[in-house]
C-alpha atoms as a PDB file:
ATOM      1  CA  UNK A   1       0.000   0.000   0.000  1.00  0.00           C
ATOM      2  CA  UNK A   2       1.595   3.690  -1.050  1.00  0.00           C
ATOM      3  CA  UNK A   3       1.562   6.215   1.508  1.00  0.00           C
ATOM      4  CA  UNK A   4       0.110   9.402   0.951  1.00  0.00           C
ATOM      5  CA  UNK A   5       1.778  12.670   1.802  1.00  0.00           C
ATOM      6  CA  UNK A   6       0.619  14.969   4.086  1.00  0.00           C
ATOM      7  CA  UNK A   7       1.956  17.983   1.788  1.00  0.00           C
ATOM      8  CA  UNK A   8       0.370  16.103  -1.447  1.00  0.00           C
ATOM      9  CA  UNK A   9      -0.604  19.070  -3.922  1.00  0.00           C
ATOM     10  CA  UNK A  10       0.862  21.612  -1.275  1.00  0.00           C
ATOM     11  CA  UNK A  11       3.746  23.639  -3.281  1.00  0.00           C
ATOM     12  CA  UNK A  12       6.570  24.799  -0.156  1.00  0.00           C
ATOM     13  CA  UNK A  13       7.560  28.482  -0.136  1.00  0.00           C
ATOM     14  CA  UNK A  14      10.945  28.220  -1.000  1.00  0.00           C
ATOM     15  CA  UNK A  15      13.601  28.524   1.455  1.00  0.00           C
ATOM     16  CA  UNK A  16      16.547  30.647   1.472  1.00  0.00           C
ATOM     17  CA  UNK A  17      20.027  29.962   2.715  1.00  0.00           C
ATOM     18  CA  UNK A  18      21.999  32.800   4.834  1.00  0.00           C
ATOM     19  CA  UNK A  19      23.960  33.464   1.586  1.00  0.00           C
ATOM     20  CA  UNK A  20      20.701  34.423  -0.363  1.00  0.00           C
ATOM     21  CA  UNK A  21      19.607  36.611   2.403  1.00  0.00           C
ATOM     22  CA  UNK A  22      22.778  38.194   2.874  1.00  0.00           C
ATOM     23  CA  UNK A  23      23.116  38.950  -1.102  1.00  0.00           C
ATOM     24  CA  UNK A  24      19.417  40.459  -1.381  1.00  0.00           C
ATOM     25  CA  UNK A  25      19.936  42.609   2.206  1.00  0.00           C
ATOM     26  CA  UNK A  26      22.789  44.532  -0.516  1.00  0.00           C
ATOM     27  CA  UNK A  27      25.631  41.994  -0.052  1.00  0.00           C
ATOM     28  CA  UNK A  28      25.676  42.267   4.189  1.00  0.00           C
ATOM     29  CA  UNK A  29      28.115  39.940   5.216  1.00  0.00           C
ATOM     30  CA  UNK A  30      26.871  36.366   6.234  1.00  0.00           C
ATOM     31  CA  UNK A  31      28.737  36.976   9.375  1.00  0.00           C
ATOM     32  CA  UNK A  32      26.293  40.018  10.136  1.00  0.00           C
ATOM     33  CA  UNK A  33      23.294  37.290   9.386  1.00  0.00           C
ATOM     34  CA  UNK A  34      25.157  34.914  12.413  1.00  0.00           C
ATOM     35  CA  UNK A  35      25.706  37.725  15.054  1.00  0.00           C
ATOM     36  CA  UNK A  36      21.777  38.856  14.418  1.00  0.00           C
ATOM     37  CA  UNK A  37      20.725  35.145  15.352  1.00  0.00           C
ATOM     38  CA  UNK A  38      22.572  34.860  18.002  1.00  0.00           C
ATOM     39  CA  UNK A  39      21.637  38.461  19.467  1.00  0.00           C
ATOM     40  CA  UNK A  40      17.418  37.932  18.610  1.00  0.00           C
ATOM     41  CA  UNK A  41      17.657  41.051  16.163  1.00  0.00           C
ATOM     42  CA  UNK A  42      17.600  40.016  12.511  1.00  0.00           C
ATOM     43  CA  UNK A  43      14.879  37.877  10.658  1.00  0.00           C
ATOM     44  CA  UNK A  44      13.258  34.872  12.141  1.00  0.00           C
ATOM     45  CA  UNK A  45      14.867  31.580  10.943  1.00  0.00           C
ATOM     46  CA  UNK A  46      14.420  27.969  10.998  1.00  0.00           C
ATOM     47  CA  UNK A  47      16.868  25.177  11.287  1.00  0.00           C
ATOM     48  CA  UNK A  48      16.903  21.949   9.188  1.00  0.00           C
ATOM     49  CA  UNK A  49      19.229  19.646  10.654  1.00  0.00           C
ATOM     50  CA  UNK A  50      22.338  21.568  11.315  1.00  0.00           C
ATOM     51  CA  UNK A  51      21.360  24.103   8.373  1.00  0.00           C
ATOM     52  CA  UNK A  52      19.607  27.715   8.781  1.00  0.00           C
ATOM     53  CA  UNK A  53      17.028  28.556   6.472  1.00  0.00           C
ATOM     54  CA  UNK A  54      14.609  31.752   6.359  1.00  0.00           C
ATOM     55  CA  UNK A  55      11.452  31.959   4.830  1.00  0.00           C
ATOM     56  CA  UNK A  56      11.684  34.870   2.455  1.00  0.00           C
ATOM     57  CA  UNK A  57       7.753  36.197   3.591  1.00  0.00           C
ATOM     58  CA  UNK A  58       9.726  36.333   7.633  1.00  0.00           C
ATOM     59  CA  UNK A  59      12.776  38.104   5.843  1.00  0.00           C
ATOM     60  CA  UNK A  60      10.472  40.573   3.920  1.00  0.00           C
ATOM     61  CA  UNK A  61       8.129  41.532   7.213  1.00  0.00           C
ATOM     62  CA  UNK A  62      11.689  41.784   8.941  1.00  0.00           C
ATOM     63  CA  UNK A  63      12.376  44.357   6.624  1.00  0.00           C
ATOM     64  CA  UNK A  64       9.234  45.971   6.851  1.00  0.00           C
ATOM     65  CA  UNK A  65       9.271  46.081  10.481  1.00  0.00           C
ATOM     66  CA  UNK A  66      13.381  48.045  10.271  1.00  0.00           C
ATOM     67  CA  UNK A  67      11.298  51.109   8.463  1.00  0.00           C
ATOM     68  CA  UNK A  68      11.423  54.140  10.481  1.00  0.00           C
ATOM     69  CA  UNK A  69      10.731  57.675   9.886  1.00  0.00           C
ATOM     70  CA  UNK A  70      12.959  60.310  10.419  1.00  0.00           C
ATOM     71  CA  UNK A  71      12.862  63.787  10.460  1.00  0.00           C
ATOM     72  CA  UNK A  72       9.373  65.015  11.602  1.00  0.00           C
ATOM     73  CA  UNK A  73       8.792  68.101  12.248  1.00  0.00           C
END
């Protein structure tokens, strides 16, 4: 008997590695990526295995959420 998959007809947002992040943040080092995780300040990330992943929709909001606006009078 085959097995069905739970994620049959589900298409996965793809994920992106630190090095993907790092190039569409305008090249930031991947170091800069590291010392974020570890400090709780940069985008929210997942783990698979040994490997960190981000899901570009938590990298985008991240970016939203660094917005701020300056200069009002």
């Amino acid at each position: 008997m085959m097995r069905r998959s739970m994620a049959e007809g589900i298409k996965p947002e793809p994920l992106a590695t630190p090095a993907e992040v790092a190039k569409m943040l305008g090249d930031i080092p991947e170091h800069t990526l590291a010392q974020w995780r570890s400090k709780g300040t940069g985008p929210e990330y997942i783990k698979v295995g040994r490997h960190v992943r981000y899901r570009w929709a938590a990298v985008n909001t991240w970016l939203d959420q660094q917005s701020s606006v300056t200069g009002v009078t």
